[in-house]
PDB file of N, CA and C in Angstrom:
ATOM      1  N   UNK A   1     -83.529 178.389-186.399  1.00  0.00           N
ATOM      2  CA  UNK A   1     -82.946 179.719-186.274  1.00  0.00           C
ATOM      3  C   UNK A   1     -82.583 180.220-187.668  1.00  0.00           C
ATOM      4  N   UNK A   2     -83.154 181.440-187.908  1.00  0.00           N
ATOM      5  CA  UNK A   2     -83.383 181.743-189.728  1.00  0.00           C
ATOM      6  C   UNK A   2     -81.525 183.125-189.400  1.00  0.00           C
ATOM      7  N   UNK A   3     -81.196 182.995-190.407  1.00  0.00           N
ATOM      8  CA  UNK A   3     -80.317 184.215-191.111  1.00  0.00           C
ATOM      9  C   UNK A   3     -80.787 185.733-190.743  1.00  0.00           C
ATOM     10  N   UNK A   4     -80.069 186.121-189.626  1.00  0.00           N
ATOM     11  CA  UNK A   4     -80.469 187.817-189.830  1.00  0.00           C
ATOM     12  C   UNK A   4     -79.533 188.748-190.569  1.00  0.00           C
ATOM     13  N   UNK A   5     -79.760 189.443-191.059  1.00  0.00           N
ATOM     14  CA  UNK A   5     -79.685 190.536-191.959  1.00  0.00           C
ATOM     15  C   UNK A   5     -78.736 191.365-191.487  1.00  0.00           C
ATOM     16  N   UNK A   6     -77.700 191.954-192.101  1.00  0.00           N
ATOM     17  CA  UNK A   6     -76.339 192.837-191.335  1.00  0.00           C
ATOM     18  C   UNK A   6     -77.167 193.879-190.439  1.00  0.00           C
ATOM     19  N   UNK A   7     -77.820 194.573-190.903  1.00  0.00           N
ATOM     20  CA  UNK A   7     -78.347 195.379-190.131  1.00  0.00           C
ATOM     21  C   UNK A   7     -79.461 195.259-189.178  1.00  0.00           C
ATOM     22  N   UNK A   8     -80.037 194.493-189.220  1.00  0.00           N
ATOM     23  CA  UNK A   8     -80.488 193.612-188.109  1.00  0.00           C
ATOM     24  C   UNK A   8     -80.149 193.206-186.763  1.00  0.00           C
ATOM     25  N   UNK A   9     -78.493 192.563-187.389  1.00  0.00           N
ATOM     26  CA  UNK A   9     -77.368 192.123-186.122  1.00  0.00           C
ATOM     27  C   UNK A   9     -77.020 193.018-185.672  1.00  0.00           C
ATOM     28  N   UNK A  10     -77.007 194.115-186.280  1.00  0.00           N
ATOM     29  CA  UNK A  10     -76.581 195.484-185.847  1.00  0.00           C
ATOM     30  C   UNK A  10     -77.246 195.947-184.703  1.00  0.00           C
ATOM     31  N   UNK A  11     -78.485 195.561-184.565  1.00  0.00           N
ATOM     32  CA  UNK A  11     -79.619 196.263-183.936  1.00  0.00           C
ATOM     33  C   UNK A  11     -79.644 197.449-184.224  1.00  0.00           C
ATOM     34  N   UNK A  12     -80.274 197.825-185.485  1.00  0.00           N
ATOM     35  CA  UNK A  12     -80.782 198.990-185.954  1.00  0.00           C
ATOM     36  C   UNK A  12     -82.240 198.512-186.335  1.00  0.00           C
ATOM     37  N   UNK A  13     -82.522 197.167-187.034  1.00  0.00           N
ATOM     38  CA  UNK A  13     -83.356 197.326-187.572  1.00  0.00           C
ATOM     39  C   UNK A  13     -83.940 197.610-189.266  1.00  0.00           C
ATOM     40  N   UNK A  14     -82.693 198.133-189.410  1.00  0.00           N
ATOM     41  CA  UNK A  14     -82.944 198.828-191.043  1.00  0.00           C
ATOM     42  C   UNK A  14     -81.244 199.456-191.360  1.00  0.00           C
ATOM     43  N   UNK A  15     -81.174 199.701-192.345  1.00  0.00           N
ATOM     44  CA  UNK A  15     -79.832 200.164-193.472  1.00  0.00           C
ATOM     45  C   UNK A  15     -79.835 201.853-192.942  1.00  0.00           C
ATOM     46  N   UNK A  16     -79.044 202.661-192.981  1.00  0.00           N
ATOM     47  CA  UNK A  16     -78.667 203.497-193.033  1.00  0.00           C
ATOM     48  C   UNK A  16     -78.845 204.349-194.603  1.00  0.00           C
ATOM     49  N   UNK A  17     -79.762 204.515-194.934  1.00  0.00           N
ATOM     50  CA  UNK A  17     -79.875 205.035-196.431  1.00  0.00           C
ATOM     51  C   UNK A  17     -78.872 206.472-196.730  1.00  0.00           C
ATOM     52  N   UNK A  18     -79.080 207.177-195.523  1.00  0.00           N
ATOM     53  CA  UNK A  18     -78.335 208.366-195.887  1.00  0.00           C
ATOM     54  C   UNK A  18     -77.117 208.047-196.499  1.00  0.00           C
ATOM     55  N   UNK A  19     -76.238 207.394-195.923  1.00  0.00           N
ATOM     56  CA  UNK A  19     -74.562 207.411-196.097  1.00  0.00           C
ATOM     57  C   UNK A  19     -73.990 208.384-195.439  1.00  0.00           C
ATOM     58  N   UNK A  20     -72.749 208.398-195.673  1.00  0.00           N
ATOM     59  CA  UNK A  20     -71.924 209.677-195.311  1.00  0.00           C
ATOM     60  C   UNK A  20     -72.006 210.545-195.494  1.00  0.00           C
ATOM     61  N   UNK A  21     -71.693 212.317-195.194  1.00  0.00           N
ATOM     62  CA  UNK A  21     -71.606 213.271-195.553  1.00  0.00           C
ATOM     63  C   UNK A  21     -70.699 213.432-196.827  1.00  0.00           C
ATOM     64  N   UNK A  22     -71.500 214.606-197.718  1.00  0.00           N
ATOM     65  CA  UNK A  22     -70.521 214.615-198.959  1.00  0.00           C
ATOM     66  C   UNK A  22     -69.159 215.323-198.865  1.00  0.00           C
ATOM     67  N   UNK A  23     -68.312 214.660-199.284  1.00  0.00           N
ATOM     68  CA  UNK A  23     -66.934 215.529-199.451  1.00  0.00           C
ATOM     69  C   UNK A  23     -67.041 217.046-199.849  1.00  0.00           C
ATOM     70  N   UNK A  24     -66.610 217.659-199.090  1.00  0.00           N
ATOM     71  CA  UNK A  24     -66.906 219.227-199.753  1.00  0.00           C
ATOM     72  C   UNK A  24     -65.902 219.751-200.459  1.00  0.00           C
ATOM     73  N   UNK A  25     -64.607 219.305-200.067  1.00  0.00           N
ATOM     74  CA  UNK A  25     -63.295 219.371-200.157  1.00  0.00           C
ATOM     75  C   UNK A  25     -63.366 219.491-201.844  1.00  0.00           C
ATOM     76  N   UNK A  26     -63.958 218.481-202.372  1.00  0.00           N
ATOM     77  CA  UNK A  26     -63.901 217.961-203.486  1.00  0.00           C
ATOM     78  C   UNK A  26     -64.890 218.160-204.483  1.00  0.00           C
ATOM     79  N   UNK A  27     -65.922 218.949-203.614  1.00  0.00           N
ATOM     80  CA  UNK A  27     -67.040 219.220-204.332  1.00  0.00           C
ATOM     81  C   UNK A  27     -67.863 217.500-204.810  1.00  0.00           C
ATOM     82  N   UNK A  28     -67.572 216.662-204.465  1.00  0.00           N
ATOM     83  CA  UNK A  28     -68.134 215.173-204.655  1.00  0.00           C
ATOM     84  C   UNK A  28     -69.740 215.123-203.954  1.00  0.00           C
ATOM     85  N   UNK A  29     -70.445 214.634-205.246  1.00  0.00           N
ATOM     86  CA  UNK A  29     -71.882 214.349-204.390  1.00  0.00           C
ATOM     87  C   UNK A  29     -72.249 215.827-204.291  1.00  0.00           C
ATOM     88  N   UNK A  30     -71.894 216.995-204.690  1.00  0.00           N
ATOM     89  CA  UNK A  30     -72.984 218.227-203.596  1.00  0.00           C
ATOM     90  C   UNK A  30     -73.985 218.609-205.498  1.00  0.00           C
ATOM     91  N   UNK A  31     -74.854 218.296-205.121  1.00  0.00           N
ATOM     92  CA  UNK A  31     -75.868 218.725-205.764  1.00  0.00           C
ATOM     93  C   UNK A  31     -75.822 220.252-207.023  1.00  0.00           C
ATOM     94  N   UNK A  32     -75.285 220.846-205.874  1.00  0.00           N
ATOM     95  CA  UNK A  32     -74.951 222.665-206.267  1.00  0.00           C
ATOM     96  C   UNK A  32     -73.965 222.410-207.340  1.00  0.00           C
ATOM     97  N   UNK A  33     -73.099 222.000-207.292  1.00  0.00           N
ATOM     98  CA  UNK A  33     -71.596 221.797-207.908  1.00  0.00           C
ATOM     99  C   UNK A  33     -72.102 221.165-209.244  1.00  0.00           C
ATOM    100  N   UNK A  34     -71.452 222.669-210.303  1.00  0.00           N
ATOM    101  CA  UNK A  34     -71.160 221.805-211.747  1.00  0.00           C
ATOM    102  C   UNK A  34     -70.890 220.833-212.222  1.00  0.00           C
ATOM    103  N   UNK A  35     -71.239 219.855-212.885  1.00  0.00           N
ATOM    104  CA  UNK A  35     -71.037 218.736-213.134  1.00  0.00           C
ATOM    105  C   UNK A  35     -70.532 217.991-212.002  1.00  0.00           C
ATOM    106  N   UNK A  36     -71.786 217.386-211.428  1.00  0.00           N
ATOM    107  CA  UNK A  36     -71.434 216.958-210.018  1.00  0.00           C
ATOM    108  C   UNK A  36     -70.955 215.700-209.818  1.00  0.00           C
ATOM    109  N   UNK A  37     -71.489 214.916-211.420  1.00  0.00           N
ATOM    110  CA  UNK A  37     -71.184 213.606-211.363  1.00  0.00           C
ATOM    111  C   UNK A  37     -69.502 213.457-211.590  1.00  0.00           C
ATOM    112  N   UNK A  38     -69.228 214.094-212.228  1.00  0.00           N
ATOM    113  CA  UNK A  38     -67.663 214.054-212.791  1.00  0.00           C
ATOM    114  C   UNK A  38     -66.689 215.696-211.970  1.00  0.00           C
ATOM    115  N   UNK A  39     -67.092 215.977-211.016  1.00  0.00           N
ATOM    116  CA  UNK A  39     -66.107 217.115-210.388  1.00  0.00           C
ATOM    117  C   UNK A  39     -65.033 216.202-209.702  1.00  0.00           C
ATOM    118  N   UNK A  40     -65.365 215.367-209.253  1.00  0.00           N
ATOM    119  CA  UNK A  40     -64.000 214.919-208.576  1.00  0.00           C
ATOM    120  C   UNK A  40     -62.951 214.135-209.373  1.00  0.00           C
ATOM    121  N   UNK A  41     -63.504 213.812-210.734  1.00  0.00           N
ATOM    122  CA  UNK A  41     -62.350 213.371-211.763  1.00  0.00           C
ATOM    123  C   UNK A  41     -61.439 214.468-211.796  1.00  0.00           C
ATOM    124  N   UNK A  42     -62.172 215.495-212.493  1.00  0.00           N
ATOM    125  CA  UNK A  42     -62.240 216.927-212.928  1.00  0.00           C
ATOM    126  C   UNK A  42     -60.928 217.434-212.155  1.00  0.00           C
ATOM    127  N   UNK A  43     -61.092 217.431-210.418  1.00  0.00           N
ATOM    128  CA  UNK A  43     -60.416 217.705-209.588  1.00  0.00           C
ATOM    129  C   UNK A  43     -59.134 217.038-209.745  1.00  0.00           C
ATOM    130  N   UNK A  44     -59.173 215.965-209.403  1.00  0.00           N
ATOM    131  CA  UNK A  44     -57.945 215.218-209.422  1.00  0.00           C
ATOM    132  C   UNK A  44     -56.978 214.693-210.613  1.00  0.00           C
ATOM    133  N   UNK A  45     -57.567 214.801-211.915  1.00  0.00           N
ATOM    134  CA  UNK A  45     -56.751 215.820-213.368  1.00  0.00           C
ATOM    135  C   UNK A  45     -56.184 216.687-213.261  1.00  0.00           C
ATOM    136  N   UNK A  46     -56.791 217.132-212.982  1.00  0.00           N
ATOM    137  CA  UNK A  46     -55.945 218.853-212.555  1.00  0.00           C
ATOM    138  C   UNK A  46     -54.777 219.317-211.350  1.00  0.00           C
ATOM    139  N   UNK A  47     -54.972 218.368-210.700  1.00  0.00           N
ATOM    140  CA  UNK A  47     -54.119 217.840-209.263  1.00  0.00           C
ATOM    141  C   UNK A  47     -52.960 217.371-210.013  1.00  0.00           C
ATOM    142  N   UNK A  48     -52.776 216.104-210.842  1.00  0.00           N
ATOM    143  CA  UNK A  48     -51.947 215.535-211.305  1.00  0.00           C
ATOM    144  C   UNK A  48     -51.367 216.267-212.563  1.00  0.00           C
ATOM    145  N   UNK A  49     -51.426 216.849-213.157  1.00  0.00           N
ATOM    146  CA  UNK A  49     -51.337 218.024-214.158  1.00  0.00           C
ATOM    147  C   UNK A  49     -49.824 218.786-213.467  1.00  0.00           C
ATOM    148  N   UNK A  50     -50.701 219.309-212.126  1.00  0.00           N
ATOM    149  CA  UNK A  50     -49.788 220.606-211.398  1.00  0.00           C
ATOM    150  C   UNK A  50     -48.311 219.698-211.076  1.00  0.00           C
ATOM    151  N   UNK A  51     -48.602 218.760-211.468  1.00  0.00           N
ATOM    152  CA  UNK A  51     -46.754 218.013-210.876  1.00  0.00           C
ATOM    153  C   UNK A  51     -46.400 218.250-212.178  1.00  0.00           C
ATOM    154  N   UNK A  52     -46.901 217.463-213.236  1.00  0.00           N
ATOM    155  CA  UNK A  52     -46.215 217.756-214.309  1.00  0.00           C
ATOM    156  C   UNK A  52     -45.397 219.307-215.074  1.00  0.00           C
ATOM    157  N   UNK A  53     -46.616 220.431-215.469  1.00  0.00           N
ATOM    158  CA  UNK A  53     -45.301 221.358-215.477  1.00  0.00           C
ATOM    159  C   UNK A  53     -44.935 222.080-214.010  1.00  0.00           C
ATOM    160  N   UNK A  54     -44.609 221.810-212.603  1.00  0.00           N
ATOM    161  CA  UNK A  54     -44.194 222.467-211.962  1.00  0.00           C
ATOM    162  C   UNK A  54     -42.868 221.746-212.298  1.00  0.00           C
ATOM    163  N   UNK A  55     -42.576 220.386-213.120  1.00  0.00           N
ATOM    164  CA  UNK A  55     -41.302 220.060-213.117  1.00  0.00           C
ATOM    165  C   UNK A  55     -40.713 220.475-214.563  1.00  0.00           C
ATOM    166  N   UNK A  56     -41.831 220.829-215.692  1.00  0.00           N
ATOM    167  CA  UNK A  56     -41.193 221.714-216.513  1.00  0.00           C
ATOM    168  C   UNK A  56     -40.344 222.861-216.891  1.00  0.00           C
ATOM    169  N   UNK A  57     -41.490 224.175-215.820  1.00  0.00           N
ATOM    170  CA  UNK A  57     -40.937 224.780-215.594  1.00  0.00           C
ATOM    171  C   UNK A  57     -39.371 225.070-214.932  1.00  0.00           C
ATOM    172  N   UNK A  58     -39.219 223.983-214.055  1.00  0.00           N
ATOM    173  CA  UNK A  58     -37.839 224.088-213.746  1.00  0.00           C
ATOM    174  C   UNK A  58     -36.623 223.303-214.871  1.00  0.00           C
ATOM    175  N   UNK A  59     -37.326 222.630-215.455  1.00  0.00           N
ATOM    176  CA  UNK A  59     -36.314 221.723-216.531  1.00  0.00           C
ATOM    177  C   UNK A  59     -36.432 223.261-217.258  1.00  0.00           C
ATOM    178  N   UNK A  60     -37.123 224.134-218.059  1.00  0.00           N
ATOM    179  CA  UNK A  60     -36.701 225.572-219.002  1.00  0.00           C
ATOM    180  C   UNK A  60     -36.192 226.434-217.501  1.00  0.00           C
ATOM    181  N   UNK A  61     -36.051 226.594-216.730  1.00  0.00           N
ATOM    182  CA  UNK A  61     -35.252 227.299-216.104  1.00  0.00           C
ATOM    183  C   UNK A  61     -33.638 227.128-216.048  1.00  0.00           C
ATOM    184  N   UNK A  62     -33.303 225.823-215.743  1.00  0.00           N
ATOM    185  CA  UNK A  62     -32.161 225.417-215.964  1.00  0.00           C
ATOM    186  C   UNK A  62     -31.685 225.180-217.494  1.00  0.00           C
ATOM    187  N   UNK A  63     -32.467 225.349-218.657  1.00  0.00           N
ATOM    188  CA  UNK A  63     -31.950 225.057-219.761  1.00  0.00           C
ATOM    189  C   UNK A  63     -31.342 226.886-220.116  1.00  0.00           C
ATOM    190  N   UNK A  64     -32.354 227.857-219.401  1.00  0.00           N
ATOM    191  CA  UNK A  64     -32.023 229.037-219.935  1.00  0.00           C
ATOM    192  C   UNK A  64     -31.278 229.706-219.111  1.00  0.00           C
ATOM    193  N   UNK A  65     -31.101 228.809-217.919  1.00  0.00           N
ATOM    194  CA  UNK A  65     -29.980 229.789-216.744  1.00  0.00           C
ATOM    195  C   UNK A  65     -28.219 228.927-218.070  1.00  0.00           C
ATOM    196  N   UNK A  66     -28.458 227.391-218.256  1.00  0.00           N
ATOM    197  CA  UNK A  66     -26.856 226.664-218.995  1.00  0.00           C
ATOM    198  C   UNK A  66     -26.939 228.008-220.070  1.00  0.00           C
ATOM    199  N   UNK A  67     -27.650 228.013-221.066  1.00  0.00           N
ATOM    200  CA  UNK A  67     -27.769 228.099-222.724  1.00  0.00           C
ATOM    201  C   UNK A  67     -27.494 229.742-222.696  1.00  0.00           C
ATOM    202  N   UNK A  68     -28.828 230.529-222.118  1.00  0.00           N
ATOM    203  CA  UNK A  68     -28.714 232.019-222.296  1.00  0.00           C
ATOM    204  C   UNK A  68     -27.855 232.768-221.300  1.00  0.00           C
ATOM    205  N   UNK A  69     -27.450 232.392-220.256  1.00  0.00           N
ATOM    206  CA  UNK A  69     -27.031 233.435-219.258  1.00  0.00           C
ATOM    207  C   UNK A  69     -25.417 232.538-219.560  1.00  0.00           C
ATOM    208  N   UNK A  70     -25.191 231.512-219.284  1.00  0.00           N
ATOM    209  CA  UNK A  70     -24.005 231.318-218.912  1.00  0.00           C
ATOM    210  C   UNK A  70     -23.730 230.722-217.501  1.00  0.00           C
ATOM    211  N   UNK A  71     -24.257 230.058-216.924  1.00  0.00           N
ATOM    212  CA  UNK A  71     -24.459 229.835-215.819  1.00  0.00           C
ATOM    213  C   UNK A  71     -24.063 228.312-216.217  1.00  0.00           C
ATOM    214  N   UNK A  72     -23.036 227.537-214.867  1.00  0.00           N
ATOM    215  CA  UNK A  72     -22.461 226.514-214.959  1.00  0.00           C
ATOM    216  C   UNK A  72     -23.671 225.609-214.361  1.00  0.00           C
ATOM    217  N   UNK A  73     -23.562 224.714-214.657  1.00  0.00           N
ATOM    218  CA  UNK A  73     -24.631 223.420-214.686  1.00  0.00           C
ATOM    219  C   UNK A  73     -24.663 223.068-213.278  1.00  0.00           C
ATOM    220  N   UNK A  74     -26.480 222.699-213.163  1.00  0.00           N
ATOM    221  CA  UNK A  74     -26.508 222.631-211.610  1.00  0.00           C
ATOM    222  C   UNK A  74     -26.137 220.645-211.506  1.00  0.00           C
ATOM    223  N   UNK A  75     -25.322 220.921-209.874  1.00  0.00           N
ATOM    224  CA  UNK A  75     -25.055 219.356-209.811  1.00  0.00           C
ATOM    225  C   UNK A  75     -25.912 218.391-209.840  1.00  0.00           C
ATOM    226  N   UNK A  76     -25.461 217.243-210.188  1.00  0.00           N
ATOM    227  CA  UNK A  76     -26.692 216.529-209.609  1.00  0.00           C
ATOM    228  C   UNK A  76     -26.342 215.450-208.801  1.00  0.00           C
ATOM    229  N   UNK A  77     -27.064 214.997-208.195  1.00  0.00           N
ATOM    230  CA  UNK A  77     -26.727 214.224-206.740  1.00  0.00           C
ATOM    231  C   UNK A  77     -26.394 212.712-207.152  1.00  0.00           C
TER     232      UNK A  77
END
């Protein structure tokens, strides 16, 4: 009794070459899409980016509500 093949045991017969559908979300894999090999780095740089100054912006909000307006310091927990 010889070794069958994953896809074999499967009863298919053969591999599935297609794969999955491409992420569209992400633009990953679609052919059309600019730099197709590297869009989903691209994407998710830019993802991680948006945390960084959305917490800037509020660190110069609170420096210019203490410094320029006069405004008493927000608590902190």
């Amino acid at each position: 009794m010889g070794h069958r093949r994953g896809d074999d045991a499967a009863g298919t017969g053969r591999a599935d070459s297609r794969g999955p559908p491409p992420l569209r979300h992400f633009r990953t894999d679609d052919p059309g899409a600019p730099n197709s090999t590297a869009s989903w780095s691209h994407t998710w740089l830019t993802a991680i980016s948006g945390t960084i100054y959305a917490g800037t912006s509020e660190i110069q909000r609170n420096i210019l509500a203490e410094s320029a307006l006069g405004l008493p310091r927000e608590s902190r927990a």
